[in-house]
PDB file of N, CA and C in Angstrom:
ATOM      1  N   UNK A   1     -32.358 -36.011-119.151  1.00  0.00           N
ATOM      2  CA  UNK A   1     -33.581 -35.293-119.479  1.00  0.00           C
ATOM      3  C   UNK A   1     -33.621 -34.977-120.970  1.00  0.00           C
ATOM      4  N   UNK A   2     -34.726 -34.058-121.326  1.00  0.00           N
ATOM      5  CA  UNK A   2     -34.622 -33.481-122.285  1.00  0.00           C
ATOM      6  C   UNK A   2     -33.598 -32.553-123.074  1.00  0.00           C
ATOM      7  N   UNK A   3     -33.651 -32.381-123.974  1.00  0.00           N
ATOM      8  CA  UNK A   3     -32.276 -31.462-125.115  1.00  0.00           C
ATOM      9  C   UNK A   3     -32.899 -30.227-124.904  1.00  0.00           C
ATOM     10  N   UNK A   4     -31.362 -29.395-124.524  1.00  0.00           N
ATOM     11  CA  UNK A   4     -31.592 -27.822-123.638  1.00  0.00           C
ATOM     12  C   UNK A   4     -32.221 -27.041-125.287  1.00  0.00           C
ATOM     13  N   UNK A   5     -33.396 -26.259-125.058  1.00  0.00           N
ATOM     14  CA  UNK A   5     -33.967 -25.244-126.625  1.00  0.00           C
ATOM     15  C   UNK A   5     -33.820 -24.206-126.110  1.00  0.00           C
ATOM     16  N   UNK A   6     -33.917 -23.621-124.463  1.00  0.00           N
ATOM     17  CA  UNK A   6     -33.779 -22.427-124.502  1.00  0.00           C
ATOM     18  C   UNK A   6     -33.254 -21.392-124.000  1.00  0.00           C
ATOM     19  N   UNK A   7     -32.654 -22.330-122.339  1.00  0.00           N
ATOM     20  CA  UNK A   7     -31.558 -21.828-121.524  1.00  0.00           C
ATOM     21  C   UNK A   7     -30.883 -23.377-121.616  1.00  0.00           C
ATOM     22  N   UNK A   8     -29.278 -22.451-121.512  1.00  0.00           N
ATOM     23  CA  UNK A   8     -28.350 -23.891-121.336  1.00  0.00           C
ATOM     24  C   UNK A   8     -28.164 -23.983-119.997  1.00  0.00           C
ATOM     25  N   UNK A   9     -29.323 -24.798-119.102  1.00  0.00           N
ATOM     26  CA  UNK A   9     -28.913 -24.762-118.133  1.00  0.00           C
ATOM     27  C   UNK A   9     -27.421 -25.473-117.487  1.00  0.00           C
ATOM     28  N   UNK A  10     -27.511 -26.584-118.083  1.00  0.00           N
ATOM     29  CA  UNK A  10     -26.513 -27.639-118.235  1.00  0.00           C
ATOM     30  C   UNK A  10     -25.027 -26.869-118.246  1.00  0.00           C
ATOM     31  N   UNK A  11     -25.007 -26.142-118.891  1.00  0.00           N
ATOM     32  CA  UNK A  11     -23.476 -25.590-119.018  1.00  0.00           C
ATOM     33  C   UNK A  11     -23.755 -24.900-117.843  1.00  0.00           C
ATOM     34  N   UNK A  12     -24.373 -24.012-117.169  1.00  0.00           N
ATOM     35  CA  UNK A  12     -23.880 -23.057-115.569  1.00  0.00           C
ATOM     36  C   UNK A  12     -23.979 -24.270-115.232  1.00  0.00           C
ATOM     37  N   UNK A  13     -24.740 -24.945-115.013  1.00  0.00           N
ATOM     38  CA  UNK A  13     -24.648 -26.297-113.836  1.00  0.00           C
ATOM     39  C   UNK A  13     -23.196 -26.642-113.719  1.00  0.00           C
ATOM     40  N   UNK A  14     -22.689 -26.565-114.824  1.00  0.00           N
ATOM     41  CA  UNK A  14     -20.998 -27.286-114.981  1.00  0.00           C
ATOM     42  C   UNK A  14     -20.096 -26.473-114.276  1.00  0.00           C
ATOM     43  N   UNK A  15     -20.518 -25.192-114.864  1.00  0.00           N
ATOM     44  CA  UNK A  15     -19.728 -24.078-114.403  1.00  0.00           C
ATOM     45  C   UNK A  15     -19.678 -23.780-113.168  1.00  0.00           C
ATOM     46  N   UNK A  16     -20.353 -24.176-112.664  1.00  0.00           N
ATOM     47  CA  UNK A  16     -21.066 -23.460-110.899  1.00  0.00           C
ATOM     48  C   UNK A  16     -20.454 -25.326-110.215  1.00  0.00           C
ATOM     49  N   UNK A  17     -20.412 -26.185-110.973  1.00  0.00           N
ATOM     50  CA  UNK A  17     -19.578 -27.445-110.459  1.00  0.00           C
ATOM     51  C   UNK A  17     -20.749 -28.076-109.485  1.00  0.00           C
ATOM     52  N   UNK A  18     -22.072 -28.242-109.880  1.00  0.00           N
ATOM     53  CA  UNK A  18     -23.132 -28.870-109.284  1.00  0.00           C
ATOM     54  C   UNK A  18     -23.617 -30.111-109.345  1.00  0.00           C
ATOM     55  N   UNK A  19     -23.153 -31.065-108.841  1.00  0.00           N
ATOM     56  CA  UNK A  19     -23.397 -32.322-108.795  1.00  0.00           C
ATOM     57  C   UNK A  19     -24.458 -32.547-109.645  1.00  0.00           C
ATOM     58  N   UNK A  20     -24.429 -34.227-110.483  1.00  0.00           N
ATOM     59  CA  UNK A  20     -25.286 -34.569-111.042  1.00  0.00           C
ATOM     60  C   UNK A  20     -26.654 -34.690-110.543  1.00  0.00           C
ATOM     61  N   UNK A  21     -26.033 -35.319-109.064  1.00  0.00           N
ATOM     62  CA  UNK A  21     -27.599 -36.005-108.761  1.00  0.00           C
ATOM     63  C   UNK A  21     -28.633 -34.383-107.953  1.00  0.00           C
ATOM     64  N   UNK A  22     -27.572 -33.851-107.809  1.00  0.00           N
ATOM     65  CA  UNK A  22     -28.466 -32.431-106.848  1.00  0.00           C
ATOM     66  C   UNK A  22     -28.865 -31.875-109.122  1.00  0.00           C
ATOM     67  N   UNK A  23     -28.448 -31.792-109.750  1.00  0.00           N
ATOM     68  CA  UNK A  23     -29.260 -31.349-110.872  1.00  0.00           C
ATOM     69  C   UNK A  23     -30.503 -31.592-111.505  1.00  0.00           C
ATOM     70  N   UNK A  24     -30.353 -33.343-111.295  1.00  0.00           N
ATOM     71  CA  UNK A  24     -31.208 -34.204-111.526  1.00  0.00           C
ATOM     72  C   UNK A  24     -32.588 -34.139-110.380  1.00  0.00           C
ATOM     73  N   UNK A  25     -32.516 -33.952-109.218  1.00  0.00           N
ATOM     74  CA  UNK A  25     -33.015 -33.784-108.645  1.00  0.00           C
ATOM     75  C   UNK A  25     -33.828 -32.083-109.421  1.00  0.00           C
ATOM     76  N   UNK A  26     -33.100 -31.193-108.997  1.00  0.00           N
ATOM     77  CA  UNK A  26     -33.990 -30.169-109.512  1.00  0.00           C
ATOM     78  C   UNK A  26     -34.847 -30.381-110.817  1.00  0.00           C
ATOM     79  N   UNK A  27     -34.121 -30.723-111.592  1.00  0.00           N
ATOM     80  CA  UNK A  27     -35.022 -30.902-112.879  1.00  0.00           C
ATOM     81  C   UNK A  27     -36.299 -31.653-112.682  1.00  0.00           C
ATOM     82  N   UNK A  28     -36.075 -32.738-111.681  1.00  0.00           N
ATOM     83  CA  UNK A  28     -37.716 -33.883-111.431  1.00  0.00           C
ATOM     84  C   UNK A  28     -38.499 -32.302-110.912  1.00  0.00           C
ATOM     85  N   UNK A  29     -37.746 -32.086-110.016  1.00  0.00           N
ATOM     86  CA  UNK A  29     -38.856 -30.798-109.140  1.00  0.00           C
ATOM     87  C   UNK A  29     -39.513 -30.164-109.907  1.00  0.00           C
ATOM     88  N   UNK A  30     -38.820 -29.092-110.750  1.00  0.00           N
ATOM     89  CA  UNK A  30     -39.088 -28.859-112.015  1.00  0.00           C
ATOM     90  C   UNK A  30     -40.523 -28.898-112.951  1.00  0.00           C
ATOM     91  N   UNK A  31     -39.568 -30.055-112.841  1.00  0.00           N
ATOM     92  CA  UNK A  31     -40.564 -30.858-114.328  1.00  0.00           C
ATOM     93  C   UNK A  31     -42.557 -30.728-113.760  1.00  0.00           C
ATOM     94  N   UNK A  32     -41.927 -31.116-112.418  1.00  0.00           N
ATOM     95  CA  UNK A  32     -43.158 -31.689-111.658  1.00  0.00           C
ATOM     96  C   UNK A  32     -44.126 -30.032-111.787  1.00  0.00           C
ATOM     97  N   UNK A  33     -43.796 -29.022-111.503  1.00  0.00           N
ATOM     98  CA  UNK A  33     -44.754 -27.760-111.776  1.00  0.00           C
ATOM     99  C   UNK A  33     -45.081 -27.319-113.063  1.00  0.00           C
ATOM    100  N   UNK A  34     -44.030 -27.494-114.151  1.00  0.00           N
ATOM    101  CA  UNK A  34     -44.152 -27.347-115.744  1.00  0.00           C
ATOM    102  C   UNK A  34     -44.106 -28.568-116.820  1.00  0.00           C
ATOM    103  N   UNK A  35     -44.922 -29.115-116.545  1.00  0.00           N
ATOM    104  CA  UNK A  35     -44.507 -30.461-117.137  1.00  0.00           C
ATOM    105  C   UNK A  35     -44.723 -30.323-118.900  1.00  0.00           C
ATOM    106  N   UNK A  36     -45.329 -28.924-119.610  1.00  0.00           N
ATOM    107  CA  UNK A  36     -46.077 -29.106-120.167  1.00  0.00           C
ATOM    108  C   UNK A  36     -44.758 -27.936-121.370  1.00  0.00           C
ATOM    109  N   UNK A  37     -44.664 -27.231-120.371  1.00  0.00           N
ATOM    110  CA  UNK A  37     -43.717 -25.802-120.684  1.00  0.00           C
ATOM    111  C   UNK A  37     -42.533 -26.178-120.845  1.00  0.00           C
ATOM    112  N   UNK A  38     -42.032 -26.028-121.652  1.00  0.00           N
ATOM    113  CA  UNK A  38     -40.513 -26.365-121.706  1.00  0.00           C
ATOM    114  C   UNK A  38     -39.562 -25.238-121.533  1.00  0.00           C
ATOM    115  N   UNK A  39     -39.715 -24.218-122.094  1.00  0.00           N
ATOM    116  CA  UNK A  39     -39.713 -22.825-121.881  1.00  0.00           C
ATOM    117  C   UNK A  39     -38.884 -22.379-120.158  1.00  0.00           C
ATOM    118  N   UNK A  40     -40.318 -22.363-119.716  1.00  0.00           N
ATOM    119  CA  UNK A  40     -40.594 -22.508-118.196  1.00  0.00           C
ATOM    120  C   UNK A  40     -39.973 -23.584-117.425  1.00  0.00           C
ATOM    121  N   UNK A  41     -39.752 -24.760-117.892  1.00  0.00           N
ATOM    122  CA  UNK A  41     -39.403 -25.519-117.351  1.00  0.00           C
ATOM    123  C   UNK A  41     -37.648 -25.421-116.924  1.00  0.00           C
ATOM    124  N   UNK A  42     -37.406 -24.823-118.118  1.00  0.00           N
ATOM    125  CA  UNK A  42     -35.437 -24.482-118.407  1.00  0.00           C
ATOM    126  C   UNK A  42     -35.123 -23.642-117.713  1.00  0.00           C
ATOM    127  N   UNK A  43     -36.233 -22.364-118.032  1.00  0.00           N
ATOM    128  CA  UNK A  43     -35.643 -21.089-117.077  1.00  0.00           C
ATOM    129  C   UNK A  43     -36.018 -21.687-115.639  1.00  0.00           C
ATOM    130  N   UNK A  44     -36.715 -22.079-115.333  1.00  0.00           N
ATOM    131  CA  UNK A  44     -36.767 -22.426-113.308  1.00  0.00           C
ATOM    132  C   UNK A  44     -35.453 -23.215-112.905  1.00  0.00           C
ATOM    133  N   UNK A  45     -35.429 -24.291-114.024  1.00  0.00           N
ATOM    134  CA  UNK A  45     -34.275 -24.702-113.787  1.00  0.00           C
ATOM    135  C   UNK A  45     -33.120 -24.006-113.461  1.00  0.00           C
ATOM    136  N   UNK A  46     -32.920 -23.230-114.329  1.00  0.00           N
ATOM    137  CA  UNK A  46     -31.550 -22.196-114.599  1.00  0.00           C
ATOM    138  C   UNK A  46     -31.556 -21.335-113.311  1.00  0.00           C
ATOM    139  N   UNK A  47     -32.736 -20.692-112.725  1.00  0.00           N
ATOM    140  CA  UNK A  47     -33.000 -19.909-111.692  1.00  0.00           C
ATOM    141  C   UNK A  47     -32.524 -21.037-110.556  1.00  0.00           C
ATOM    142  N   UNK A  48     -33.072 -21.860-110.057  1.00  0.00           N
ATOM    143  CA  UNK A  48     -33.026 -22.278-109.448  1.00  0.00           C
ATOM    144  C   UNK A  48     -31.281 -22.909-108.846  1.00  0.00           C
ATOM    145  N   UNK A  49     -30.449 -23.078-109.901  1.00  0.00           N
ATOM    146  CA  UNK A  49     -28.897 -23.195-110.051  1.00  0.00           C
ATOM    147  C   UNK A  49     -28.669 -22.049-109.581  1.00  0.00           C
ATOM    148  N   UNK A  50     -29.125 -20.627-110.319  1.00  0.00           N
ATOM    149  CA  UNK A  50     -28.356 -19.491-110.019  1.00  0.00           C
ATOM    150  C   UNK A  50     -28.439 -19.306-108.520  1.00  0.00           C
ATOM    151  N   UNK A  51     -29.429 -19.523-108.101  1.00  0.00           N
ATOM    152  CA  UNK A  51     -30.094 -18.781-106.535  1.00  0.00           C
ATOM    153  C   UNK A  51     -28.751 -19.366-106.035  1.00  0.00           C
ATOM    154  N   UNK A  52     -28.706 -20.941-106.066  1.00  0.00           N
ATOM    155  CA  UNK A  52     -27.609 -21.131-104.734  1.00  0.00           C
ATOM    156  C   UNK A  52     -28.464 -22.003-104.029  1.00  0.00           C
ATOM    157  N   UNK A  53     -29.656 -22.110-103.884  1.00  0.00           N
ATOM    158  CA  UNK A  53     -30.789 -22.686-103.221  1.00  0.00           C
ATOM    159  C   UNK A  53     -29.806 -23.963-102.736  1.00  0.00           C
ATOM    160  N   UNK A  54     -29.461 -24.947-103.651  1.00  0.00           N
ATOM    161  CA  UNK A  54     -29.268 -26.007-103.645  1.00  0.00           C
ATOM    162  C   UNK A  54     -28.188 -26.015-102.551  1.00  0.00           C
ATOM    163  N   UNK A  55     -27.388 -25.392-102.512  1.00  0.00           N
ATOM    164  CA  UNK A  55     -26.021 -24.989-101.516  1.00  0.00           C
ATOM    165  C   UNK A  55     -26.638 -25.966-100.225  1.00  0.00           C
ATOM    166  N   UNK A  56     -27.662 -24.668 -99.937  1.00  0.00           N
ATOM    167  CA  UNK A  56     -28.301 -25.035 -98.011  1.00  0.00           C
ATOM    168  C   UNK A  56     -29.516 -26.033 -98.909  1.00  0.00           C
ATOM    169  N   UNK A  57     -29.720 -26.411 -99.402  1.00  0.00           N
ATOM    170  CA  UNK A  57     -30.942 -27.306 -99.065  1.00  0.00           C
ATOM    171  C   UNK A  57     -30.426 -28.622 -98.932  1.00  0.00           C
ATOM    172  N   UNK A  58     -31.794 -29.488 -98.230  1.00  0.00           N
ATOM    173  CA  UNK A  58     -31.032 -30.822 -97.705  1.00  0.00           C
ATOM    174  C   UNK A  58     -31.343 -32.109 -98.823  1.00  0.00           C
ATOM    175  N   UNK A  59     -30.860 -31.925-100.029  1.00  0.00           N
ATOM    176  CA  UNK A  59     -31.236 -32.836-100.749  1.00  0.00           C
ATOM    177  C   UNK A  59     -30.354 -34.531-100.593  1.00  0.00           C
TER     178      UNK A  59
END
């Protein structure tokens, strides 16, 4: 994707030990509601790592 400007999401992703393709995946999701926001786009991202969501979901 794009170069992190405003949350590093990328580093918790590492930290939290979250597969590439479940990251990659969020980020399309992502992208797909803020396509425009980059801002917005990082922090959902970042939220979306923190929640755990990804744990139980069936990606």
């Amino acid at each position: 994707m794009e170069k992190v400007e405003y949350f590093d999401y990328r580093k918790v992703a590492k930290e939290m030990n979250v597969p590439d393709a479940i990251l990659k995946k969020i980020e399309r999701e992502v992208k797909d509601e803020f396509p425009k926001d980059k801002m917005m786009y990082e922090l959902h991202v970042l939220r979306a790592l923190r929640s755990k969501y990804w744990k139980k979901a069936p990606f």
